[in-house]
PDB file of N, CA and C in Angstrom:
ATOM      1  N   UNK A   1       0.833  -1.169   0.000  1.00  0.00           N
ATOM      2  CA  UNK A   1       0.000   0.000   0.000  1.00  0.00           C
ATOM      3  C   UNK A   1       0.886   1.243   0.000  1.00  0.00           C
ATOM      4  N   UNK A   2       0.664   2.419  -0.650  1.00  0.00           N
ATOM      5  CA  UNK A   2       1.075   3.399  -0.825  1.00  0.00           C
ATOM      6  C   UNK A   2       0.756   4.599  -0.472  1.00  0.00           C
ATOM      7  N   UNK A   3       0.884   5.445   0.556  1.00  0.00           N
ATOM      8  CA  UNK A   3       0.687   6.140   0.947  1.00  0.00           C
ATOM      9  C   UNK A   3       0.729   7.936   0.995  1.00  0.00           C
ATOM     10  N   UNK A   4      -0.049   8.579   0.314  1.00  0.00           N
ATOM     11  CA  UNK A   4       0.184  10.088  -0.517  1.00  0.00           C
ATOM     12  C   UNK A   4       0.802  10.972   0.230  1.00  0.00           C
ATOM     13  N   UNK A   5       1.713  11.017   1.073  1.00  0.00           N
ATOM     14  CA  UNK A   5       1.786  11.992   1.671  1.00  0.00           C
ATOM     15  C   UNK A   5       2.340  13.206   1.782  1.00  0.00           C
ATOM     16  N   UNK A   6       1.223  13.662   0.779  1.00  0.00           N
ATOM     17  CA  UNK A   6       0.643  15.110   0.712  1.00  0.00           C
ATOM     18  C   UNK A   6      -0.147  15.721   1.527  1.00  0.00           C
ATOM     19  N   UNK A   7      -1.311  14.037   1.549  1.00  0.00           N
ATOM     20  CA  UNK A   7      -2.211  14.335   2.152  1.00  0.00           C
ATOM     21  C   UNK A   7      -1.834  14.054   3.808  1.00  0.00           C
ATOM     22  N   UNK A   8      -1.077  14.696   4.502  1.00  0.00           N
ATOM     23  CA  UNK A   8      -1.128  14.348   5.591  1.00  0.00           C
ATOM     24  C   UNK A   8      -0.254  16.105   6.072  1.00  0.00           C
ATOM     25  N   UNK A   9      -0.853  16.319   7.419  1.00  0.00           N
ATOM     26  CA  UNK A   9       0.247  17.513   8.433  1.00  0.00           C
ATOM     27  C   UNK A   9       0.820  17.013   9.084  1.00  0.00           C
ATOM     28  N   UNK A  10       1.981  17.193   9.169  1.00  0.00           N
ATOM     29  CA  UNK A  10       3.150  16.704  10.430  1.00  0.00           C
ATOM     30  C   UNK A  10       2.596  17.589  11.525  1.00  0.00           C
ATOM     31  N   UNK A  11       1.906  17.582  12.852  1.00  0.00           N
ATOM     32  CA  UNK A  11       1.908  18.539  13.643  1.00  0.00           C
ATOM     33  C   UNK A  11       2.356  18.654  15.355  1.00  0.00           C
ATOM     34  N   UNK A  12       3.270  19.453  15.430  1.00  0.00           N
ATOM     35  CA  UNK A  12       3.820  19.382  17.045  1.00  0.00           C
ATOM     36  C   UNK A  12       2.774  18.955  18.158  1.00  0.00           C
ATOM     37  N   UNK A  13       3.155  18.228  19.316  1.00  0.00           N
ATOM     38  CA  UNK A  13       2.556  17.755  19.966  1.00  0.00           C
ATOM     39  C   UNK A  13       2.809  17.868  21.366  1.00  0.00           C
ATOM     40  N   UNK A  14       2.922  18.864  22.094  1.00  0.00           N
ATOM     41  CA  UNK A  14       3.275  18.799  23.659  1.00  0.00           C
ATOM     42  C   UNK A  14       2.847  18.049  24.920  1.00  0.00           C
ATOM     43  N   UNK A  15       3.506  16.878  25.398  1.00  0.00           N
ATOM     44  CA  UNK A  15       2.170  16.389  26.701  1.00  0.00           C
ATOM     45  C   UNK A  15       2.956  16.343  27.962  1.00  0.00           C
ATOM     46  N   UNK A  16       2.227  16.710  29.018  1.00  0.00           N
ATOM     47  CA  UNK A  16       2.641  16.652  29.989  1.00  0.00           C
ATOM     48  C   UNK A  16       1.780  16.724  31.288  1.00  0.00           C
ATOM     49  N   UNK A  17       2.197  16.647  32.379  1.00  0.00           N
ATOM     50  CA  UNK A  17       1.437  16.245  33.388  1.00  0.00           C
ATOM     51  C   UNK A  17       1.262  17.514  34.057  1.00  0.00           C
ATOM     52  N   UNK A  18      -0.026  17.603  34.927  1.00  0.00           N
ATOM     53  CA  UNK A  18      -0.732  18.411  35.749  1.00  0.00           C
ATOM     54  C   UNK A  18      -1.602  18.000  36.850  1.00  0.00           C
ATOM     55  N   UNK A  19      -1.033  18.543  37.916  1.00  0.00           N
ATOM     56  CA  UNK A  19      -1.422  18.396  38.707  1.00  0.00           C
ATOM     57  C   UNK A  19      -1.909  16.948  39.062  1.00  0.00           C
ATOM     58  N   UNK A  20      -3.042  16.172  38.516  1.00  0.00           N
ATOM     59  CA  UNK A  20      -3.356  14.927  38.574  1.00  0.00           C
ATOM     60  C   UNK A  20      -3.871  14.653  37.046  1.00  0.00           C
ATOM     61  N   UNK A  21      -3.660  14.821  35.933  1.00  0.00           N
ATOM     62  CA  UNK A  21      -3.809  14.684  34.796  1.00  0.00           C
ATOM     63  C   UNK A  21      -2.631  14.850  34.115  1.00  0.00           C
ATOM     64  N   UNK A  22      -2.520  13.907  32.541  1.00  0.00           N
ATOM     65  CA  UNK A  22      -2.010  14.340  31.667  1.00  0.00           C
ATOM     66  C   UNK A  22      -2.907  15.168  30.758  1.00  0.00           C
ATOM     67  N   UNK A  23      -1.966  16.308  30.091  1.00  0.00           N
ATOM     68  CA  UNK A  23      -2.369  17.712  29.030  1.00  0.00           C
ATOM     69  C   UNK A  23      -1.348  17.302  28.138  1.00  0.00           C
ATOM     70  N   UNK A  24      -2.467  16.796  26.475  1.00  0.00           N
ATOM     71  CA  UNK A  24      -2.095  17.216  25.280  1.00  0.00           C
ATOM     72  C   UNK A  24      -2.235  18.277  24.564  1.00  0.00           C
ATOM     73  N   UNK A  25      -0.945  19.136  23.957  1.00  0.00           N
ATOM     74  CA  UNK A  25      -2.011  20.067  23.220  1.00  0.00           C
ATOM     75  C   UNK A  25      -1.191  20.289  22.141  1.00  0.00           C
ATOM     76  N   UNK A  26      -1.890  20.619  20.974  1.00  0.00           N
ATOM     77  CA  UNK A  26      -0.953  21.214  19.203  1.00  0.00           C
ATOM     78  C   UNK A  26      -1.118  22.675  19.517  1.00  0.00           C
ATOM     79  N   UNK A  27      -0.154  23.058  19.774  1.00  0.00           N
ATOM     80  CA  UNK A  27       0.047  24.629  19.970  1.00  0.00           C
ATOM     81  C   UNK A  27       0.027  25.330  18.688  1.00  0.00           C
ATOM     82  N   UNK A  28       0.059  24.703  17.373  1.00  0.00           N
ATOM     83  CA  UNK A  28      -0.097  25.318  16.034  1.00  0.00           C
ATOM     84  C   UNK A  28      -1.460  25.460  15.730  1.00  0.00           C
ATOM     85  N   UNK A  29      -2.163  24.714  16.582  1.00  0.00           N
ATOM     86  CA  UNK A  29      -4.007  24.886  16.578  1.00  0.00           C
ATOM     87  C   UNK A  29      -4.869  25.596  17.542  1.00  0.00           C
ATOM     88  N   UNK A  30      -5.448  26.525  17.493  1.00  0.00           N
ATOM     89  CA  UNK A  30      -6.386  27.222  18.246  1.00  0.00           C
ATOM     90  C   UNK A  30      -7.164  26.118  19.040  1.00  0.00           C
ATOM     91  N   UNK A  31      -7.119  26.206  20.328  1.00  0.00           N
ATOM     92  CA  UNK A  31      -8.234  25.264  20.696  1.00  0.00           C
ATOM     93  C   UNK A  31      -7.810  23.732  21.175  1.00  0.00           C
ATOM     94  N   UNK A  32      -6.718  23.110  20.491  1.00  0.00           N
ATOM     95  CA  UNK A  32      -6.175  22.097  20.083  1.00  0.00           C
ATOM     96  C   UNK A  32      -5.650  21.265  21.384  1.00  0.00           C
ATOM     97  N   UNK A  33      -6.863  20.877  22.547  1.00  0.00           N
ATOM     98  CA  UNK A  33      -5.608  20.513  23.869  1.00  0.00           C
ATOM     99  C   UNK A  33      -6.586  19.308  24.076  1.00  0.00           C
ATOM    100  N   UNK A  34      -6.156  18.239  25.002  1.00  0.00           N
ATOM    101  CA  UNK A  34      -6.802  17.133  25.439  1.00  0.00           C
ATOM    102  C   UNK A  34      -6.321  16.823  26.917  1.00  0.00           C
ATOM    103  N   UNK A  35      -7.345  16.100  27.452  1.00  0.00           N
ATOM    104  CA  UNK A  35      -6.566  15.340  28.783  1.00  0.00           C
ATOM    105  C   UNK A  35      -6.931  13.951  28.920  1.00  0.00           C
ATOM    106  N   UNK A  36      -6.048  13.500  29.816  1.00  0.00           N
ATOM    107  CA  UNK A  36      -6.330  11.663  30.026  1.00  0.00           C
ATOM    108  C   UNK A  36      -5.914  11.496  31.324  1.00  0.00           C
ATOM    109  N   UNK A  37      -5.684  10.067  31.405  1.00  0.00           N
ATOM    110  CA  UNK A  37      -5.191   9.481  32.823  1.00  0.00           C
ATOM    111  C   UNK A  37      -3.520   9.286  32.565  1.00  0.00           C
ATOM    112  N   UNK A  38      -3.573   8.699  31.378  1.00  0.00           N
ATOM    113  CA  UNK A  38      -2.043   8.615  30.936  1.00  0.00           C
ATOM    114  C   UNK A  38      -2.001   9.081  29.323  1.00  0.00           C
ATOM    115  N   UNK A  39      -0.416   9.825  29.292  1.00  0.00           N
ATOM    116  CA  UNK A  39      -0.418  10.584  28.257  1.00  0.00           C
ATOM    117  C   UNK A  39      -0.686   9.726  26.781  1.00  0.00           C
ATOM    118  N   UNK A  40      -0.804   8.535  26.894  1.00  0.00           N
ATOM    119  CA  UNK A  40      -1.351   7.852  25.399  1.00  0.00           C
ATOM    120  C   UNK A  40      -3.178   8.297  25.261  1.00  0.00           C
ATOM    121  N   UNK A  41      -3.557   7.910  26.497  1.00  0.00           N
ATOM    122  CA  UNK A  41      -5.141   8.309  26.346  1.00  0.00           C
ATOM    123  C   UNK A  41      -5.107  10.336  26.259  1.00  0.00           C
ATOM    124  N   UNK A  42      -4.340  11.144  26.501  1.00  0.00           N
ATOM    125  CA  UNK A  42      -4.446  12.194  26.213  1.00  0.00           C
ATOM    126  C   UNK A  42      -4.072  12.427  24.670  1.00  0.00           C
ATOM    127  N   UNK A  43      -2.990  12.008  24.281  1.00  0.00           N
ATOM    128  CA  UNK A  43      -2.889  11.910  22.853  1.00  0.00           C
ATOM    129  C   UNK A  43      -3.676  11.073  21.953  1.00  0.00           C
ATOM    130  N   UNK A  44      -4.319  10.143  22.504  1.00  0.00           N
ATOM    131  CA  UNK A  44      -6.115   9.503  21.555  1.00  0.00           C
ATOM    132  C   UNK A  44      -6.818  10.772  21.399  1.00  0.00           C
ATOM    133  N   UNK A  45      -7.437  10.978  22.743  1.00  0.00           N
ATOM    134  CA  UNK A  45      -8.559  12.084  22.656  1.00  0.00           C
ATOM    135  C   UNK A  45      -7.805  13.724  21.807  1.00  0.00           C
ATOM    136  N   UNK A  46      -6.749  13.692  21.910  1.00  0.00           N
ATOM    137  CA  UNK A  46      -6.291  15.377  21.724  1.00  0.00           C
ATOM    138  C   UNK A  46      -6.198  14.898  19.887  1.00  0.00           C
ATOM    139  N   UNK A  47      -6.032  13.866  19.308  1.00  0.00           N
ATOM    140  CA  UNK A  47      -6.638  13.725  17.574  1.00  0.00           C
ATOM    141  C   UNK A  47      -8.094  13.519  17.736  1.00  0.00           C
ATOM    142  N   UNK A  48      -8.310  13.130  18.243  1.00  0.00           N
ATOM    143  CA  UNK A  48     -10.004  13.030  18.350  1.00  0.00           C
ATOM    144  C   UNK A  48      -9.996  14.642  17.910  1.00  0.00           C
ATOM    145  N   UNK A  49      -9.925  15.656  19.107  1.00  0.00           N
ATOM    146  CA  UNK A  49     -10.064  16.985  19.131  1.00  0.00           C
ATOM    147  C   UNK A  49      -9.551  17.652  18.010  1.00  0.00           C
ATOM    148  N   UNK A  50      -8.769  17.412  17.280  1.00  0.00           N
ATOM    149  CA  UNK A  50      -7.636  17.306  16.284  1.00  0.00           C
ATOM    150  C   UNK A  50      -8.992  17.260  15.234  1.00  0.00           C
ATOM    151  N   UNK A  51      -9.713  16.456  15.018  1.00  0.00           N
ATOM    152  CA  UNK A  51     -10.288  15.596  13.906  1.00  0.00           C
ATOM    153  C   UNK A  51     -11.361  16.813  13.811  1.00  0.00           C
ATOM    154  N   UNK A  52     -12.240  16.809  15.219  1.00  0.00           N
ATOM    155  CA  UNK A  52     -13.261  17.487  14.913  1.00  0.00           C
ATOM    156  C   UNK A  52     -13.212  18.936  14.650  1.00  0.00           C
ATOM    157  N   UNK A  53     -11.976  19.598  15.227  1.00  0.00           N
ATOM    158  CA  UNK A  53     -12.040  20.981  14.683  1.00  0.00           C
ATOM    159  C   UNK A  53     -11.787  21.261  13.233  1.00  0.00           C
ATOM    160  N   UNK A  54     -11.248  19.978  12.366  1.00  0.00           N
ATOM    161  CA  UNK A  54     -10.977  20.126  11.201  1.00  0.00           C
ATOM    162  C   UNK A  54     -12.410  19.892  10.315  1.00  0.00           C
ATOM    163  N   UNK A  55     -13.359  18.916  10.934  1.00  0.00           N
ATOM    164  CA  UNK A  55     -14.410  18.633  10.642  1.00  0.00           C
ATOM    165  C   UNK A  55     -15.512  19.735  10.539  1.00  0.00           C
ATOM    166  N   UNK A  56     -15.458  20.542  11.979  1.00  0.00           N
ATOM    167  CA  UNK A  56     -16.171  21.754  12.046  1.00  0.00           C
ATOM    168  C   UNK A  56     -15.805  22.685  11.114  1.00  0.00           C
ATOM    169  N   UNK A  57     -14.404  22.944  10.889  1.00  0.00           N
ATOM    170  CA  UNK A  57     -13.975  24.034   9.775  1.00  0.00           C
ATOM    171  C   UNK A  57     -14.619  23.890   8.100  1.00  0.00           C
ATOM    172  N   UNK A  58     -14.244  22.407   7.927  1.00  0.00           N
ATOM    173  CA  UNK A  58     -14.444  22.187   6.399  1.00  0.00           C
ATOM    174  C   UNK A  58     -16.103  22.242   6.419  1.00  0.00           C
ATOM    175  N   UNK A  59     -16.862  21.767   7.616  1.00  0.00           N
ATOM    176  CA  UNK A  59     -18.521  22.030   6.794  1.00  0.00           C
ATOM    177  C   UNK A  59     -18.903  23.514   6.977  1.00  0.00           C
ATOM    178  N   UNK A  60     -18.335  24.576   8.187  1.00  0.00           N
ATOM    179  CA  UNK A  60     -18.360  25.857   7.854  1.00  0.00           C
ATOM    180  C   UNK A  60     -17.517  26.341   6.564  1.00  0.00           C
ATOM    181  N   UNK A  61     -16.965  26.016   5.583  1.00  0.00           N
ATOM    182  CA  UNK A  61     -16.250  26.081   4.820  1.00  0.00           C
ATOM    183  C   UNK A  61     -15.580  27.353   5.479  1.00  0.00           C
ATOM    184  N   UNK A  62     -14.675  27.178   6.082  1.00  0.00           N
ATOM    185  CA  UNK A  62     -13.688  28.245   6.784  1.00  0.00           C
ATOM    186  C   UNK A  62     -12.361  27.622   6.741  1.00  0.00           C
ATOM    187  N   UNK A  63     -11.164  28.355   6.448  1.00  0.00           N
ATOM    188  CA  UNK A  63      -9.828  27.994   6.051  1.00  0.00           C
ATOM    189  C   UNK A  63      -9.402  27.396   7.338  1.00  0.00           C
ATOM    190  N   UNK A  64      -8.538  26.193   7.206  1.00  0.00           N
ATOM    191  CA  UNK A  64      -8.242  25.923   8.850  1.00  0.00           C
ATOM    192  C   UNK A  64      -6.486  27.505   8.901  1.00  0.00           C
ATOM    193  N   UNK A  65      -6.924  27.629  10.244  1.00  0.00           N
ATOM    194  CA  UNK A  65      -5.487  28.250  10.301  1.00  0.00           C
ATOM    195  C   UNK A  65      -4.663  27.934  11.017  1.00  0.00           C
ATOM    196  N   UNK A  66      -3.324  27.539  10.302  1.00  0.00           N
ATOM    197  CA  UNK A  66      -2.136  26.626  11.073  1.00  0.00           C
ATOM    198  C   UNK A  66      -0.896  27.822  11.718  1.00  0.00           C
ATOM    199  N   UNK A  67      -1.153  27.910  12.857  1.00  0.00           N
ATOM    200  CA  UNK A  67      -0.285  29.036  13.360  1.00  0.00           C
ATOM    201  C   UNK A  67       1.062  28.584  12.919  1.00  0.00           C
ATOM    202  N   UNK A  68       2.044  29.650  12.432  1.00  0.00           N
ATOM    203  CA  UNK A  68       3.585  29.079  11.127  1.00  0.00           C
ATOM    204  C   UNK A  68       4.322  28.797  12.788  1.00  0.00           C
ATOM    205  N   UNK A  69       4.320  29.503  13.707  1.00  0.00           N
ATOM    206  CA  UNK A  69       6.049  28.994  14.669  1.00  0.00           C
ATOM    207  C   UNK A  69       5.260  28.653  15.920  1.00  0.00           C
ATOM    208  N   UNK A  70       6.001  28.367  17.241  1.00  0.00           N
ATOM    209  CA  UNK A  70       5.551  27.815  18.375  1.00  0.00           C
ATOM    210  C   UNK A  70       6.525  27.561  19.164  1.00  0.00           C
ATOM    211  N   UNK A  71       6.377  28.602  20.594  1.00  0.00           N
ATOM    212  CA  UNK A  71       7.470  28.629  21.292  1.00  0.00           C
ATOM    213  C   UNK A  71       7.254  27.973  22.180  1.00  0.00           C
ATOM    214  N   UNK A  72       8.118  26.389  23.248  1.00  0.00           N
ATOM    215  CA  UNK A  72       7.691  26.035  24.313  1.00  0.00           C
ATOM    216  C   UNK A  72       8.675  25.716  25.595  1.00  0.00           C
ATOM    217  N   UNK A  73       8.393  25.409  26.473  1.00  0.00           N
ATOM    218  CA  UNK A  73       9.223  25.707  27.558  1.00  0.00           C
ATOM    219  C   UNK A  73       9.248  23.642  27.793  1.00  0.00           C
ATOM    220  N   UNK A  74      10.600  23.151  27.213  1.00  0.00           N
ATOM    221  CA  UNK A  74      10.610  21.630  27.354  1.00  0.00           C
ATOM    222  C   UNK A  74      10.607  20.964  28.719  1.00  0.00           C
ATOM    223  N   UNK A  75      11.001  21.993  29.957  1.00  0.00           N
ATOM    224  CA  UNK A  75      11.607  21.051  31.036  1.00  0.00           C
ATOM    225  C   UNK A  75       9.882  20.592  31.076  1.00  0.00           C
ATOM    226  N   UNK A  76      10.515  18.905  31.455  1.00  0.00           N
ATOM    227  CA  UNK A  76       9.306  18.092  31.886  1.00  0.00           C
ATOM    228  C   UNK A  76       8.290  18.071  30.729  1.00  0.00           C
ATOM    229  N   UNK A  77       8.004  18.065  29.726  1.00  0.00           N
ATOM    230  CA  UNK A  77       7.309  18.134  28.932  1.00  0.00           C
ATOM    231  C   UNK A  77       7.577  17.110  27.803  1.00  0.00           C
ATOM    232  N   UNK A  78       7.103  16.489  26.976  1.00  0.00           N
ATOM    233  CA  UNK A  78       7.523  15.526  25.845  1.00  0.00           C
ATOM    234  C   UNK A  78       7.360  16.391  24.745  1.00  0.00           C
ATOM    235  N   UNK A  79       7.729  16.184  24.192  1.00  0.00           N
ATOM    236  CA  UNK A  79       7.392  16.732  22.569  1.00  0.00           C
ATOM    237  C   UNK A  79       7.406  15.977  21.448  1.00  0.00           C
ATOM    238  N   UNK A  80       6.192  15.445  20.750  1.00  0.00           N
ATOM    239  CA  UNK A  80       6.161  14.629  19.536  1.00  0.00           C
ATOM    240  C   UNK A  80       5.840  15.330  18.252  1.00  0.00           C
ATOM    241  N   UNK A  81       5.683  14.700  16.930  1.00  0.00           N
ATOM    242  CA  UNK A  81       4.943  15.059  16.268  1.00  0.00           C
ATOM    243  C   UNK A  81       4.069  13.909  15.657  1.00  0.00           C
ATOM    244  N   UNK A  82       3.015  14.286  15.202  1.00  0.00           N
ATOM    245  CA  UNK A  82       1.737  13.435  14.747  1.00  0.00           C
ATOM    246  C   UNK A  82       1.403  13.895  13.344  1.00  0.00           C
ATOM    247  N   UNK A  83       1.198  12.728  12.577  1.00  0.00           N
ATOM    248  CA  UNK A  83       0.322  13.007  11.317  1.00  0.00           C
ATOM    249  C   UNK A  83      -0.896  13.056  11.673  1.00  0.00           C
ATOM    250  N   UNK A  84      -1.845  13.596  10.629  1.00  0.00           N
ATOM    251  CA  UNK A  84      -2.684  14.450  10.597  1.00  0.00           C
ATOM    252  C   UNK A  84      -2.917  13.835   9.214  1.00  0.00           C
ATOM    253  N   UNK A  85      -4.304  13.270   8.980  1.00  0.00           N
ATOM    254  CA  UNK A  85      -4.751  13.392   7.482  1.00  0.00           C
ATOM    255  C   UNK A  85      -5.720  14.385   7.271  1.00  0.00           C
ATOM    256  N   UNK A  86      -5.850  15.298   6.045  1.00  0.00           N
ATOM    257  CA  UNK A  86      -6.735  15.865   5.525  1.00  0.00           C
ATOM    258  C   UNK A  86      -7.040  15.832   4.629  1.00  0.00           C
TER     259      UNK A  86
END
């Protein structure tokens, strides 16, 4: 299988813990944060969140907007990146 990837965003991924939760969030996306018990279930739900704001945009036919840079403070924090299909 072959895979287009065009169709896909590479997008930054910050997670880290609080207080008694893990916090996912794409800081290149408005809105773009999740939480869990452990940071895999925060990074499920934070594409979930991922999915539907892209979902909400395209049936408002409204441009998604991908903020271009993103500054973050690493201590204690992970940093991934995730594809993204659109």
């Amino acid at each position: 299988m072959i895979i287009d990837m065009k169709k896909f965003l590479f997008l930054p991924v910050v997670i880290y813990f609080d207080e008694d939760t893990y916090i996912a969030k794409c800081p290149l996306i408005q809105g773009a944060f999740a939480e869990g018990d452990t940071p895999e279930e925060a990074l499920k739900e934070l594409m979930d969140v991922i999915r539907m704001i892209f979902e909400y945009k395209k049936e408002r036919q409204e441009e998604m907007e991908i903020l271009k840079e993103f500054k973050v403070d690493i201590k204690d924090k992970l940093c991934i990146t995730i594809p993204v299909s659109i």
